[in-house]
N, C-alpha and C. Protein backbone atom coordinates (compact mmCIF):
# COMPACT_ATOMS: atom_id res chain seq x y z
N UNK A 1 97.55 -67.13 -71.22
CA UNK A 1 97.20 -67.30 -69.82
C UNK A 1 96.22 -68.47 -69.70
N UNK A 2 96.63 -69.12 -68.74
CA UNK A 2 95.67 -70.77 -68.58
C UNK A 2 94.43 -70.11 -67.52
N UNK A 3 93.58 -70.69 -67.68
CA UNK A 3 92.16 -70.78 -67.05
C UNK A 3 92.46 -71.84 -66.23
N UNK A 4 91.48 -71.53 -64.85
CA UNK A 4 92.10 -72.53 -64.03
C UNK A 4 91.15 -74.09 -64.70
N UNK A 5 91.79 -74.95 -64.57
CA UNK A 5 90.89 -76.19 -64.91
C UNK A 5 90.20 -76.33 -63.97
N UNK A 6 89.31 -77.29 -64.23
CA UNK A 6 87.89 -77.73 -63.42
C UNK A 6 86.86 -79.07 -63.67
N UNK A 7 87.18 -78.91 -65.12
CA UNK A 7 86.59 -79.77 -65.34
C UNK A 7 86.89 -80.73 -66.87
N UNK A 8 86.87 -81.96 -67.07
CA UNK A 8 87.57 -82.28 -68.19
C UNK A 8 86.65 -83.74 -68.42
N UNK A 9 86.98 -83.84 -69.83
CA UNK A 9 86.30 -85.22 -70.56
C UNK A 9 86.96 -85.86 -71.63
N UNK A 10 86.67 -87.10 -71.89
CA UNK A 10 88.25 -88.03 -72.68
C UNK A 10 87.42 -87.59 -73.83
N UNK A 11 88.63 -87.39 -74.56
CA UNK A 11 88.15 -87.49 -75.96
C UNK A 11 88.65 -88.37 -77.21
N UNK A 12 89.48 -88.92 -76.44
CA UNK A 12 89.98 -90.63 -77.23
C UNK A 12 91.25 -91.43 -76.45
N UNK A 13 91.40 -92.43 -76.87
CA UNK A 13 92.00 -92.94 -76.39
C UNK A 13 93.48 -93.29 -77.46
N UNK A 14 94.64 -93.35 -76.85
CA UNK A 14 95.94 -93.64 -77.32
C UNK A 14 96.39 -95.17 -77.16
N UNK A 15 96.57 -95.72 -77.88
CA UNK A 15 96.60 -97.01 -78.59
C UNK A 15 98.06 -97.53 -78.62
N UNK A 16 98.52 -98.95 -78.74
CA UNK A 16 99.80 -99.32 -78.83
C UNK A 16 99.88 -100.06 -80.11
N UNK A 17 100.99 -101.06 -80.34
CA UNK A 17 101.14 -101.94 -81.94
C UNK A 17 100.13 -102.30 -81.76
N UNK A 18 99.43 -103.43 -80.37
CA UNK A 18 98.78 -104.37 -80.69
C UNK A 18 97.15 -104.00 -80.53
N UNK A 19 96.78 -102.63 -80.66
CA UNK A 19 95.59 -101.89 -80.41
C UNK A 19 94.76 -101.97 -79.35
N UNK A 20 96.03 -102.26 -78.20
CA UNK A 20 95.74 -101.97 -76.69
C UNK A 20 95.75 -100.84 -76.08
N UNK A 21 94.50 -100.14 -75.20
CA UNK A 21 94.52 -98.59 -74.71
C UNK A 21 95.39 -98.63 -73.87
N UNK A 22 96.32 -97.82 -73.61
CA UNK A 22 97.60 -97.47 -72.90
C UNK A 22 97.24 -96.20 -72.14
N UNK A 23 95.98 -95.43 -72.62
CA UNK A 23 95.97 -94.15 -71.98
C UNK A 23 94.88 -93.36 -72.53
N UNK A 24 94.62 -92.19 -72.21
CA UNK A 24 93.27 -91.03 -72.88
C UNK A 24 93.89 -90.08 -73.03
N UNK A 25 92.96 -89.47 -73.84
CA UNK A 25 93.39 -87.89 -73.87
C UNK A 25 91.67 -87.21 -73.08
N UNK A 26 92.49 -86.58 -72.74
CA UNK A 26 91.68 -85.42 -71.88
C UNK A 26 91.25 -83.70 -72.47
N UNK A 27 89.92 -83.75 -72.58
CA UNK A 27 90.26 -82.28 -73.23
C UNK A 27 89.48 -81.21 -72.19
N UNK A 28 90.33 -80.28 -71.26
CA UNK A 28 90.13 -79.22 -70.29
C UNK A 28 88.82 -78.46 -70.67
N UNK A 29 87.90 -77.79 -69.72
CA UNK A 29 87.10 -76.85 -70.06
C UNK A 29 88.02 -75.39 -70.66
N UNK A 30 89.32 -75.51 -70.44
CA UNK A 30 90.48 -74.36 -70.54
C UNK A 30 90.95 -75.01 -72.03
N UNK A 31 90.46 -75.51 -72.41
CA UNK A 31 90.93 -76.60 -73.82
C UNK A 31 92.08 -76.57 -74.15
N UNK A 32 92.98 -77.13 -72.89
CA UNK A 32 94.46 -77.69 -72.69
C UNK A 32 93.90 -79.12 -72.92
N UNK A 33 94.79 -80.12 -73.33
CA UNK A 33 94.92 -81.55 -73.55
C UNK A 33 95.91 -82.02 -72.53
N UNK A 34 95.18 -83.07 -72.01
CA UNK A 34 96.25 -83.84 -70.94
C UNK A 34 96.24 -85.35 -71.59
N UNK A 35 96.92 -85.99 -70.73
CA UNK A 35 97.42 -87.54 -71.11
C UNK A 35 96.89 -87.92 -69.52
N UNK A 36 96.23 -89.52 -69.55
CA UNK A 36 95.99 -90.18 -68.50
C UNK A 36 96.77 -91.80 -69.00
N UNK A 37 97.74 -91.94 -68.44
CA UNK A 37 98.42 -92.76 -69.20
C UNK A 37 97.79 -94.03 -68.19
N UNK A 38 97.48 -95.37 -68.39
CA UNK A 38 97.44 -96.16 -68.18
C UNK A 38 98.24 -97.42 -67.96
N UNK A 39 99.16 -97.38 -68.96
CA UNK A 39 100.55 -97.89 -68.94
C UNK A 39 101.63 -97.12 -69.99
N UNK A 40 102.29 -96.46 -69.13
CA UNK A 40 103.28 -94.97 -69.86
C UNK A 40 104.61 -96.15 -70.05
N UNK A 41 104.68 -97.19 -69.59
CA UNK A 41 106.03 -97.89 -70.19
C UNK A 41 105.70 -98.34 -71.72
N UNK A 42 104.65 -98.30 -72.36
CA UNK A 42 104.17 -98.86 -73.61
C UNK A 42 104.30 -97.72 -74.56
N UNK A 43 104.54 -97.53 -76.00
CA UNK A 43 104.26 -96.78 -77.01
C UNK A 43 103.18 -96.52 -77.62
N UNK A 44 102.64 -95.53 -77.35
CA UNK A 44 101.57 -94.92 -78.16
C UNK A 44 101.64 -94.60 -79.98
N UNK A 45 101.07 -95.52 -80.45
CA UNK A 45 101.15 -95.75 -81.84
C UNK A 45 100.17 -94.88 -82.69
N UNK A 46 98.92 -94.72 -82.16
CA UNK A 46 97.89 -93.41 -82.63
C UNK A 46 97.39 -93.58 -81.80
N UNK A 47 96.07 -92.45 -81.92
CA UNK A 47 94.90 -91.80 -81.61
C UNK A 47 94.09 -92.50 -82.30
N UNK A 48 92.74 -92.98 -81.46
CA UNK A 48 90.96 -93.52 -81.78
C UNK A 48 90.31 -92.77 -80.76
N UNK A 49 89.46 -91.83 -81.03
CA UNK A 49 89.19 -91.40 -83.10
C UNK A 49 90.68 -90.21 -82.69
N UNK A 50 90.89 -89.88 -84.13
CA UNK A 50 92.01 -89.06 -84.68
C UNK A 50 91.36 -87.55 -83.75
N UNK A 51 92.24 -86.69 -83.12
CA UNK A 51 91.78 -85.59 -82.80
C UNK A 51 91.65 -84.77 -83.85
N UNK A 52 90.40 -83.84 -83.66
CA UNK A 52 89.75 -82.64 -84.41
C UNK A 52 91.08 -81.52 -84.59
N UNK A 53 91.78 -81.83 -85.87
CA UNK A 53 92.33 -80.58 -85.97
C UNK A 53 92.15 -79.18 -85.13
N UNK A 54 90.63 -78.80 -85.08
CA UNK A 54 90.31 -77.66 -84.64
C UNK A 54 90.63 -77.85 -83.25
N UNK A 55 90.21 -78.62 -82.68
CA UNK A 55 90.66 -79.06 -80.93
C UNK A 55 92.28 -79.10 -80.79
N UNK A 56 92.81 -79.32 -81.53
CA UNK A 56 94.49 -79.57 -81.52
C UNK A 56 95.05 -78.25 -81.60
N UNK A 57 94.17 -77.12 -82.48
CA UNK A 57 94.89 -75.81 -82.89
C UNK A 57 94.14 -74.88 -81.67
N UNK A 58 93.12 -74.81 -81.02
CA UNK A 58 92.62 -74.34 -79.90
C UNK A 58 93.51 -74.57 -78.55
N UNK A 59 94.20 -76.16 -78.59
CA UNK A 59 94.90 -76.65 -77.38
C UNK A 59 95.86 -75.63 -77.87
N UNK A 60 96.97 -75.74 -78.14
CA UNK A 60 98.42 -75.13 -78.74
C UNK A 60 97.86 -73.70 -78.54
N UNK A 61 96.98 -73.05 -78.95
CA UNK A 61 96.97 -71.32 -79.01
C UNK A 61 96.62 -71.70 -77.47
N UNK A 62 96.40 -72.30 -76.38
CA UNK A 62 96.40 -72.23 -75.01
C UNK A 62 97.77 -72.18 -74.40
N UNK A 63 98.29 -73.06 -74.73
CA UNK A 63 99.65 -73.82 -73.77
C UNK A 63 100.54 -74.77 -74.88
N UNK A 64 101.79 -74.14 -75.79
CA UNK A 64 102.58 -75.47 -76.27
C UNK A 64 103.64 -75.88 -75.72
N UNK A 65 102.79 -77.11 -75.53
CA UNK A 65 103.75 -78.33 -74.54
C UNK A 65 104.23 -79.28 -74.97
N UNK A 66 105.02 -80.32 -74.14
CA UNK A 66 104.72 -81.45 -74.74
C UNK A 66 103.79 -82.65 -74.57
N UNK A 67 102.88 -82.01 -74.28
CA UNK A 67 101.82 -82.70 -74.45
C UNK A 67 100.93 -82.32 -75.92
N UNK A 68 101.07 -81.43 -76.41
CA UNK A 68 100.63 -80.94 -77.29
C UNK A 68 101.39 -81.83 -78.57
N UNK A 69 102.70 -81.16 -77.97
CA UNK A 69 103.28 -81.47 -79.41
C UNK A 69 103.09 -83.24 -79.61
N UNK A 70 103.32 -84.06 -78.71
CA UNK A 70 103.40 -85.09 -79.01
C UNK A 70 102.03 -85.39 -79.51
N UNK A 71 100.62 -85.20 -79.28
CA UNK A 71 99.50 -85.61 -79.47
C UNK A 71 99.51 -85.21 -81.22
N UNK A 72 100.21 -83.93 -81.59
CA UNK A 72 99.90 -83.31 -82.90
C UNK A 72 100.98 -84.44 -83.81
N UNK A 73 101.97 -84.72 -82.94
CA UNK A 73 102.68 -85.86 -84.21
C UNK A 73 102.02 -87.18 -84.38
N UNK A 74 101.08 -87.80 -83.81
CA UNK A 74 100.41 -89.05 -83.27
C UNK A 74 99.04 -88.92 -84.35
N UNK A 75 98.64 -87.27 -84.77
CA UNK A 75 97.57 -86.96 -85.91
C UNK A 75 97.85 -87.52 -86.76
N UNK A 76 96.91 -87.48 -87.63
CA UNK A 76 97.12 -87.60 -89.23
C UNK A 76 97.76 -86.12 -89.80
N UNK A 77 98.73 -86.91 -90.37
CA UNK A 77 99.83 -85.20 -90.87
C UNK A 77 99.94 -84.85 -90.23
N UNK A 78 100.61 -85.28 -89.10
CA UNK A 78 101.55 -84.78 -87.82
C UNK A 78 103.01 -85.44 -87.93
């Protein structure tokens, strides 16, 4: 069951080839992960800084999406 959101803060940014920000990640007081894409026609190549495992396995036991899933393949050992 989701908590209503309310309130949220970036917790990195998603990167392209040429290590241009394309977008954030967002992490919910409900510690769901969102995407604020900046330019969504571009490929997101990784995550700066790499998300906290523990933040990645807290998001997913909330809501698995694809927002989730895609952020967890974009990890290290994802």
């Amino acid at each position: 069951m989701t908590i209503g959101k309310k309130e949220a803060a970036p917790i990195a940014r998603l990167r392209d080839e040429h290590n241009q920000t394309i977008g954030w990640v967002y992490l919910w007081d409900s510690m769901e992960l969102s995407i604020f894409w900046i330019d969504k026609d571009r490929t997101a190549k990784r995550i700066d800084p790499p998300i906290d495992p523990n933040t990645l396995a807290q998001a997913k036991a909330v809501t698995t999406d694809a927002v989730t899933n895609f952020l967890e393949a974009l990890s290290p050992g994802g």
